[in-house]
C-alpha atoms as a PDB file:
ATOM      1  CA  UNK A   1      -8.440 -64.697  22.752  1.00  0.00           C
ATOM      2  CA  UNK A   2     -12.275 -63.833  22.678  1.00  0.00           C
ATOM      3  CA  UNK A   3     -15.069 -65.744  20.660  1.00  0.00           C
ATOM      4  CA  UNK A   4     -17.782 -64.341  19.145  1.00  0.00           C
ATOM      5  CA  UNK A   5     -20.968 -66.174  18.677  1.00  0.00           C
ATOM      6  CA  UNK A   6     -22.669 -65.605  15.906  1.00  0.00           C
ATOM      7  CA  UNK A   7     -25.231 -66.631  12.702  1.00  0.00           C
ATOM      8  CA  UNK A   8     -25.759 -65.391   9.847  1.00  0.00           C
ATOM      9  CA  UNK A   9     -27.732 -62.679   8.706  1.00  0.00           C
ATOM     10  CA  UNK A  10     -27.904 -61.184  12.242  1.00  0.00           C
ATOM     11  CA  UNK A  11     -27.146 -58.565  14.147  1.00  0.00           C
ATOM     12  CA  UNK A  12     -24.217 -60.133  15.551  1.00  0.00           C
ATOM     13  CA  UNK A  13     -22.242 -59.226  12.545  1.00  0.00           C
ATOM     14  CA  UNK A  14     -22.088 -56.289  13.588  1.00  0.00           C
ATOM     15  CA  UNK A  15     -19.577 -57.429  16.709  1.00  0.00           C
ATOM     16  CA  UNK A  16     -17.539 -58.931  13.752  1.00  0.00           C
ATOM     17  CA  UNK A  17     -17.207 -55.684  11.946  1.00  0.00           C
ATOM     18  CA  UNK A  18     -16.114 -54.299  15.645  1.00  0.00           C
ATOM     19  CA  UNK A  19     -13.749 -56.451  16.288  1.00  0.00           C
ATOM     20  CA  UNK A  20     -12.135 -56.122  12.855  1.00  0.00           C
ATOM     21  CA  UNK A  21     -11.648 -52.696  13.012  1.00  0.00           C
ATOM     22  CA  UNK A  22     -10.400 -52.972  16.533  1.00  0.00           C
ATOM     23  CA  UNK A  23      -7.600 -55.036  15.313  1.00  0.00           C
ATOM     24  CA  UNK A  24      -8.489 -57.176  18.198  1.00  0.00           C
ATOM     25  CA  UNK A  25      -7.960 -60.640  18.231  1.00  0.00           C
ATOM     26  CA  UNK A  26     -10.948 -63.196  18.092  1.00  0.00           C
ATOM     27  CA  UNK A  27     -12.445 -66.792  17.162  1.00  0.00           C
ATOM     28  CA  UNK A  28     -16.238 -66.263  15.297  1.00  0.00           C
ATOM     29  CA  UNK A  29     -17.973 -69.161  16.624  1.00  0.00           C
ATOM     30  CA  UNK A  30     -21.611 -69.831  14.174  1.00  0.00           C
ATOM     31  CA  UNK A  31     -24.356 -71.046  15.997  1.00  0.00           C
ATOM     32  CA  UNK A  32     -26.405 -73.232  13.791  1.00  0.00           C
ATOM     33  CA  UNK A  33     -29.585 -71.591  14.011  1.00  0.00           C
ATOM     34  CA  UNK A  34     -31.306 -74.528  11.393  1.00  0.00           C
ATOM     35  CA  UNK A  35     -30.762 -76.636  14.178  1.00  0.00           C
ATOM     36  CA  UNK A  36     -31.997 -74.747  17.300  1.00  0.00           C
ATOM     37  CA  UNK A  37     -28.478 -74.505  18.306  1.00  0.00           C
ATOM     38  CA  UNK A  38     -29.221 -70.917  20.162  1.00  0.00           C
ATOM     39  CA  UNK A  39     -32.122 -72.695  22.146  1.00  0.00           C
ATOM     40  CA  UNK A  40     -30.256 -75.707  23.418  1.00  0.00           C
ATOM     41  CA  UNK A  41     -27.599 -76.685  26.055  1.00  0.00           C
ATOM     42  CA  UNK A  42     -24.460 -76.020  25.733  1.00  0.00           C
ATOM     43  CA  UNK A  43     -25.059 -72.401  24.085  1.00  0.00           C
ATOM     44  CA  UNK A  44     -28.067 -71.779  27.221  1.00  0.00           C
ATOM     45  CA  UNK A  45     -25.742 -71.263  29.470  1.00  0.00           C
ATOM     46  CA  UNK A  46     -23.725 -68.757  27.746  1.00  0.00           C
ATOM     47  CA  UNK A  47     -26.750 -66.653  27.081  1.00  0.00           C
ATOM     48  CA  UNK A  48     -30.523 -67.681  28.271  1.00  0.00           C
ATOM     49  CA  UNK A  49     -31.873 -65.847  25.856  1.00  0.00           C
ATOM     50  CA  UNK A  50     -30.710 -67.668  23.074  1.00  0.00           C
ATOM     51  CA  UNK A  51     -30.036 -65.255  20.645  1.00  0.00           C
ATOM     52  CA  UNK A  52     -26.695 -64.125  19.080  1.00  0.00           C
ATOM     53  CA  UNK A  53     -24.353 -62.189  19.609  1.00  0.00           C
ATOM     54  CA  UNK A  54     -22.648 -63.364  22.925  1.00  0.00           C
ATOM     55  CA  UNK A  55     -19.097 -62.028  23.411  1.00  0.00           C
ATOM     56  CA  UNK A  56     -16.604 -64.449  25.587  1.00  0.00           C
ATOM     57  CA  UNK A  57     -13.548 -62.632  27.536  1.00  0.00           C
ATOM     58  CA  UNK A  58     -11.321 -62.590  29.790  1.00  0.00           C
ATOM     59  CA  UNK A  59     -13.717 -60.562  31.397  1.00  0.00           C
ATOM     60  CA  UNK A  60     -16.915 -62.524  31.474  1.00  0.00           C
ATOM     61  CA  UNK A  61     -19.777 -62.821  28.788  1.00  0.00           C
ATOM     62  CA  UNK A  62     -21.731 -59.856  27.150  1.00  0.00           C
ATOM     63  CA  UNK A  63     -24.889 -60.664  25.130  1.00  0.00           C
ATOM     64  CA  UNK A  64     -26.118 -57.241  23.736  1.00  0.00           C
ATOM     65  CA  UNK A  65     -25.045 -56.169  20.947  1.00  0.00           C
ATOM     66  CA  UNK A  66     -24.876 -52.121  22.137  1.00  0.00           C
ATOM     67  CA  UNK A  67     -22.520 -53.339  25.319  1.00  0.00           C
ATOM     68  CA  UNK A  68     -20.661 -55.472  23.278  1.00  0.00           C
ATOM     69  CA  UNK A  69     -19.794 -53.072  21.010  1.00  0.00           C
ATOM     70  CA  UNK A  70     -18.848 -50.368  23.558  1.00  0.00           C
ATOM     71  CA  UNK A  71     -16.798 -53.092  25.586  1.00  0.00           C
ATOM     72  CA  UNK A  72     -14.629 -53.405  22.119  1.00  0.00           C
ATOM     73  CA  UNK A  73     -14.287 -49.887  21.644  1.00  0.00           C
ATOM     74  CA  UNK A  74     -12.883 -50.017  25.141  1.00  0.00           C
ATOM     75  CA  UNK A  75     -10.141 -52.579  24.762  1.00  0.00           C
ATOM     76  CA  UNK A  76      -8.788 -50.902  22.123  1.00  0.00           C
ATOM     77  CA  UNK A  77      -8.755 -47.341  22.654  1.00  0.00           C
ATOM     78  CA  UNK A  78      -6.165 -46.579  20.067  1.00  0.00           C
ATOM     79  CA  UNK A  79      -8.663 -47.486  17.279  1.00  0.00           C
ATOM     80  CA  UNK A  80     -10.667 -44.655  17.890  1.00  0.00           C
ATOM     81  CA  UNK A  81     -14.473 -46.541  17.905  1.00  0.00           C
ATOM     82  CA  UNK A  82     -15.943 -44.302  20.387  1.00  0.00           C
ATOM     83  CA  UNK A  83     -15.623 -40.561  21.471  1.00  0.00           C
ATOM     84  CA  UNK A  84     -13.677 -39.055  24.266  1.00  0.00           C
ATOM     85  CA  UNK A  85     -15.717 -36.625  24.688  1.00  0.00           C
ATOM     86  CA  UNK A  86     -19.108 -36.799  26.843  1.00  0.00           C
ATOM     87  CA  UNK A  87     -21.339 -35.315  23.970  1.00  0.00           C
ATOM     88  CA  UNK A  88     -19.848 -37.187  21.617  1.00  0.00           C
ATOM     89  CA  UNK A  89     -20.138 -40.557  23.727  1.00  0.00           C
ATOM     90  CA  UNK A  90     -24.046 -39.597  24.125  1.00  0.00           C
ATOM     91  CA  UNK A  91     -24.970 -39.067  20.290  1.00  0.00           C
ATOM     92  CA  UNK A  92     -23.059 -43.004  19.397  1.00  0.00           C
ATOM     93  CA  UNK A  93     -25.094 -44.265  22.011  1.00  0.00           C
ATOM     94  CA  UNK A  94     -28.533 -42.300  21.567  1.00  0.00           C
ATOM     95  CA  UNK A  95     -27.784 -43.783  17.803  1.00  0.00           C
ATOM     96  CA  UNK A  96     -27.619 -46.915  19.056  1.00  0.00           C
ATOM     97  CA  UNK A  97     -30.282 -47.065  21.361  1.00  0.00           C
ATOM     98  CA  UNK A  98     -32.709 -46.583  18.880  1.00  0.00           C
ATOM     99  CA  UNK A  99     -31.166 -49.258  16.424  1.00  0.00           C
ATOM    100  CA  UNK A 100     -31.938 -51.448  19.443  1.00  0.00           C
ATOM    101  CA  UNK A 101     -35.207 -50.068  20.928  1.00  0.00           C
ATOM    102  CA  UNK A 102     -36.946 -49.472  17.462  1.00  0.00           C
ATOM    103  CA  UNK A 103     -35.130 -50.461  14.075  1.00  0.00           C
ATOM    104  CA  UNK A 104     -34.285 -53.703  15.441  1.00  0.00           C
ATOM    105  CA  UNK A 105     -37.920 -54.835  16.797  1.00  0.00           C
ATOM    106  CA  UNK A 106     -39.638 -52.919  13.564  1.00  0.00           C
ATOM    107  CA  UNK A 107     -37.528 -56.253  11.562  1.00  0.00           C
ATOM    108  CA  UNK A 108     -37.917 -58.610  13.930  1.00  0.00           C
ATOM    109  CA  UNK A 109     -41.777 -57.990  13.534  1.00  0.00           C
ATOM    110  CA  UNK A 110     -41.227 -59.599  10.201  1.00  0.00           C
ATOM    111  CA  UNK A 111     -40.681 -62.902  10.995  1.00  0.00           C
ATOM    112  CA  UNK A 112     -40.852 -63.108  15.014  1.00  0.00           C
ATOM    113  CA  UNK A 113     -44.350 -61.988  15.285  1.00  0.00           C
ATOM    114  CA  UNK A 114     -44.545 -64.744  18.313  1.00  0.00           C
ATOM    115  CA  UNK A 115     -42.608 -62.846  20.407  1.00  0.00           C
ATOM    116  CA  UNK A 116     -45.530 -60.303  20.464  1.00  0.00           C
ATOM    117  CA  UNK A 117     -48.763 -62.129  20.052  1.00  0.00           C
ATOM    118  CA  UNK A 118     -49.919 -66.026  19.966  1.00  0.00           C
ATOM    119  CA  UNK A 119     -52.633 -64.842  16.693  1.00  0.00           C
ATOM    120  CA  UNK A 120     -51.295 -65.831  13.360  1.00  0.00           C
ATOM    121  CA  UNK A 121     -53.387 -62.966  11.968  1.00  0.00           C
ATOM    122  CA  UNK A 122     -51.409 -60.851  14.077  1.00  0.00           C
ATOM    123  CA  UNK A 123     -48.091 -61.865  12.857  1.00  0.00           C
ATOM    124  CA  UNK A 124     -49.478 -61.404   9.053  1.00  0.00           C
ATOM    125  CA  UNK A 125     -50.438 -57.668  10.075  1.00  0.00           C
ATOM    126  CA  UNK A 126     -46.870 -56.998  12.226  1.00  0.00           C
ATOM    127  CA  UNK A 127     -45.005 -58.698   8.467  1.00  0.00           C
ATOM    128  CA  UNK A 128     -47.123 -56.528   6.363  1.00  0.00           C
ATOM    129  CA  UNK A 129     -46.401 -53.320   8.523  1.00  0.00           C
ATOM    130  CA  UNK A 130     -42.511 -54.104   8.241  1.00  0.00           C
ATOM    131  CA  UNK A 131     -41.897 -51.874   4.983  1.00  0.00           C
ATOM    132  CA  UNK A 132     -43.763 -48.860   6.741  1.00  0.00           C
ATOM    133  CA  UNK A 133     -42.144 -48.919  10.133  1.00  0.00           C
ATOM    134  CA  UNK A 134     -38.690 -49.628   8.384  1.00  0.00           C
ATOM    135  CA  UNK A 135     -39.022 -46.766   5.695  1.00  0.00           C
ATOM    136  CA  UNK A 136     -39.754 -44.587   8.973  1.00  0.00           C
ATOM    137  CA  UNK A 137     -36.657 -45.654  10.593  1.00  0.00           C
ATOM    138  CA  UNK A 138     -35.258 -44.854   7.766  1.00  0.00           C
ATOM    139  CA  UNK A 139     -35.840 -41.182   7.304  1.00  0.00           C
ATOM    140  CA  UNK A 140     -35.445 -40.773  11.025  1.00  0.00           C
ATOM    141  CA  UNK A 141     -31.646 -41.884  10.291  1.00  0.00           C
ATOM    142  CA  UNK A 142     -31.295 -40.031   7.552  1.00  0.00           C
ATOM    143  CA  UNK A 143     -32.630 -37.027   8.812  1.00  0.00           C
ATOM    144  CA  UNK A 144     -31.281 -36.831  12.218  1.00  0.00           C
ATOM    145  CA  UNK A 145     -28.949 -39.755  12.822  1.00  0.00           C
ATOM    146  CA  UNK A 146     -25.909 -39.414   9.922  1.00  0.00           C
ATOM    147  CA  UNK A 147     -23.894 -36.810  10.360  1.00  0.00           C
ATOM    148  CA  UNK A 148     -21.313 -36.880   7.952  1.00  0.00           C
ATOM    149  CA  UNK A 149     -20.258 -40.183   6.174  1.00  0.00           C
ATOM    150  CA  UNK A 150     -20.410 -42.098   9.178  1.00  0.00           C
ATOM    151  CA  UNK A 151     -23.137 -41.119  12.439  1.00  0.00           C
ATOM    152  CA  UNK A 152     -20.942 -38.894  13.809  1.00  0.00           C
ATOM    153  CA  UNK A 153     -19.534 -37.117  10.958  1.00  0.00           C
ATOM    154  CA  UNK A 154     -16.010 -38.069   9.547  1.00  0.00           C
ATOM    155  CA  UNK A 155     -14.690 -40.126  12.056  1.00  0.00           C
ATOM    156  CA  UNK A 156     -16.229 -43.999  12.445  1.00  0.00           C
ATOM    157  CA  UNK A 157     -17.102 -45.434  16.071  1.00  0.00           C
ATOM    158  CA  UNK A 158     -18.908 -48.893  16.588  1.00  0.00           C
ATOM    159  CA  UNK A 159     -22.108 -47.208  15.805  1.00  0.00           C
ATOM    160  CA  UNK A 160     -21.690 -47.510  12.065  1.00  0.00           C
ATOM    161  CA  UNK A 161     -21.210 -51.193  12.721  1.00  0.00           C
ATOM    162  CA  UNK A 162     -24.338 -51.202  14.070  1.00  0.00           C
ATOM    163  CA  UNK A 163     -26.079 -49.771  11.298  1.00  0.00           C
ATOM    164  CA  UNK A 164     -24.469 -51.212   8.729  1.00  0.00           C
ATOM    165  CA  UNK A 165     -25.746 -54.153   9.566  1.00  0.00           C
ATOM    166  CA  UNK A 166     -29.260 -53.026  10.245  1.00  0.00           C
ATOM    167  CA  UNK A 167     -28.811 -51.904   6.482  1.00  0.00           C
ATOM    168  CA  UNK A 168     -28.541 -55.366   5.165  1.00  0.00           C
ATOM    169  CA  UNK A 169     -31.855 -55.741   6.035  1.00  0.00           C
ATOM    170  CA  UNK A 170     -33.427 -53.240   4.037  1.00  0.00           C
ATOM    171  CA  UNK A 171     -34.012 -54.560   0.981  1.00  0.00           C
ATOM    172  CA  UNK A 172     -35.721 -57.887   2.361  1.00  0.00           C
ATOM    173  CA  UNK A 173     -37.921 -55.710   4.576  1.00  0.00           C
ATOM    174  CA  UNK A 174     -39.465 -53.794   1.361  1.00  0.00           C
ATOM    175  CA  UNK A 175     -37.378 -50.407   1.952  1.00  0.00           C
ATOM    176  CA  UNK A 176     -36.967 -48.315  -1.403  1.00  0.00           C
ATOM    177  CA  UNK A 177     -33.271 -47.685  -0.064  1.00  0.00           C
ATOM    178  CA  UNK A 178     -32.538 -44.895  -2.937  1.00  0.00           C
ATOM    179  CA  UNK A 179     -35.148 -42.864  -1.851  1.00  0.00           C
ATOM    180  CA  UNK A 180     -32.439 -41.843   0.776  1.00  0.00           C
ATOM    181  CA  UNK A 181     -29.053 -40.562  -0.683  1.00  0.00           C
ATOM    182  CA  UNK A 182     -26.996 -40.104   2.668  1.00  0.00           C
ATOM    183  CA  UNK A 183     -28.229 -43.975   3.926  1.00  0.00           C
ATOM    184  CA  UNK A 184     -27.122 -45.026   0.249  1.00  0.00           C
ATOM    185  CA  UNK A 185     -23.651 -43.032   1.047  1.00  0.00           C
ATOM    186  CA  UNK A 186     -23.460 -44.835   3.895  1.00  0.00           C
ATOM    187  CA  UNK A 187     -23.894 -48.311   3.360  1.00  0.00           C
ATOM    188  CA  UNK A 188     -21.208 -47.682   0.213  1.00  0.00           C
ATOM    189  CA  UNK A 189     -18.676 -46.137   2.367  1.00  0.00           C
ATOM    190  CA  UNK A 190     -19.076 -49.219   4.594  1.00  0.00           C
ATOM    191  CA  UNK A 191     -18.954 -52.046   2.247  1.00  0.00           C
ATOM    192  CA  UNK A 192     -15.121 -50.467   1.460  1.00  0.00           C
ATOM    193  CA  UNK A 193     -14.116 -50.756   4.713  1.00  0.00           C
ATOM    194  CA  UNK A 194     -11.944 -54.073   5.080  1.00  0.00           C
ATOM    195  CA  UNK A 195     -14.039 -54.601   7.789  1.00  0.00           C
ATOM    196  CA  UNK A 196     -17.280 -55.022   6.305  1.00  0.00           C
ATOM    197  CA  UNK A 197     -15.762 -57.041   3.206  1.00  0.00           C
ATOM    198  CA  UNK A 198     -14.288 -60.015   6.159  1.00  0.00           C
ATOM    199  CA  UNK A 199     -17.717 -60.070   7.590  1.00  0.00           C
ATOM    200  CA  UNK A 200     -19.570 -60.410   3.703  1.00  0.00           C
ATOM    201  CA  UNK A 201     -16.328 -63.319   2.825  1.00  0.00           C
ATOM    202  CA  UNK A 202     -17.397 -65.211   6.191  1.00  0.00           C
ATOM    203  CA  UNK A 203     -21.149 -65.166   5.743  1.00  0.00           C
ATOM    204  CA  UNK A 204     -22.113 -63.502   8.721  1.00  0.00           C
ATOM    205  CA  UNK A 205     -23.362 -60.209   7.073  1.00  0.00           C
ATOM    206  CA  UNK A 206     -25.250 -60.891   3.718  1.00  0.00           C
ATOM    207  CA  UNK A 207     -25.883 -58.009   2.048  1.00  0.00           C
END
């Protein structure tokens, strides 16, 4: 059976949601992050970066969340998470490339300013930017990332986990979500999805 490591509020959750939909067996392991759990031995050695997700297998250890996700769509082919066709395949991951290359840092800007600069009045600028860059992201997604009720139109792939849990973010990060009616869509059509509702009951996605 795999594990996945995760804690909540993060984008691991979005494994979760994967793995649900997959139908795919799994143990969620939480990683305390209170603690420091993610920067301490024994997690270390499952991923040096100590951040969350990490994804245990049969086949070895993933830690980012885009390969994770793919690697799940993979084992269960049946479930239909990812396209068979090649310009399909490209558009879930283009989405998901910019979740991780731009949506994901604008948040993290918020409260991890350290990663980019050692000034406090650095980090206060990067947290008070956050609503801005995130609004942004926003529209971009709106605009030219949804399709359809899910990214790619009317069928679901592990993209749409992805999001989904970027969405739970919103709110916290000062984005006027109702200014965009397809992102609102979205992030209803989601919360449905039995998926979604076991990782809200387990505490690994909050909102």
């Amino acid at each position: 059976m795999m594990k996945i490591y995760y804690a909540p509020g993060t984008i691991a959750s979005a494994a979760i949601m994967a793995l649900e939909e997959a139908a795919l067996p799994y143990e969620a392991v939480r990683v305390d992050f209170k603690t420091d759990e993610q920067r301490k031995e024994p997690y270390l050695s499952l991923n040096p970066k100590g951040r969350v997700p990490v994804l245990v297998s049969t086949d070895g250890t993933l830690t980012e969340t885009g390969a994770i996700l793919e690697y799940i769509a993979d084992r269960a082919p049946d479930a239909g998470l990812a396209p068979k066709d090649l310009a399909g395949l490209a558009k879930m991951r283009a989405a998901m490339y910019y979740f991780a290359s731009t949506m994901h840092p604008n948040h993290a800007h918020k409260l991890r300013g350290a990663r980019w600069s050692d000034d406090p009045d650095a980090w206060k600028s990067m947290t008070a930017k956050v609503p801005e860059t995130m609004t942004a992201s926003c529209a971009f997604v709106e605009e030219h990332v949804l399709q359809g009720p899910f990214i790619l139109g009317d069928d679901i792939s592990v993209a749409d986990c992805y999001l989904r849990t970027i969405c739970s973010w919103l709110e916290g990060d000062g984005v006027d979500v109702s200014a965009f009616p397809k992102l609102t869509a979205f992030i209803a059509t989601m919360t449905e999805r039995s998926s979604v509702q076991k990782a809200l009951n387990m505490g690994a996605l909050l909102a």
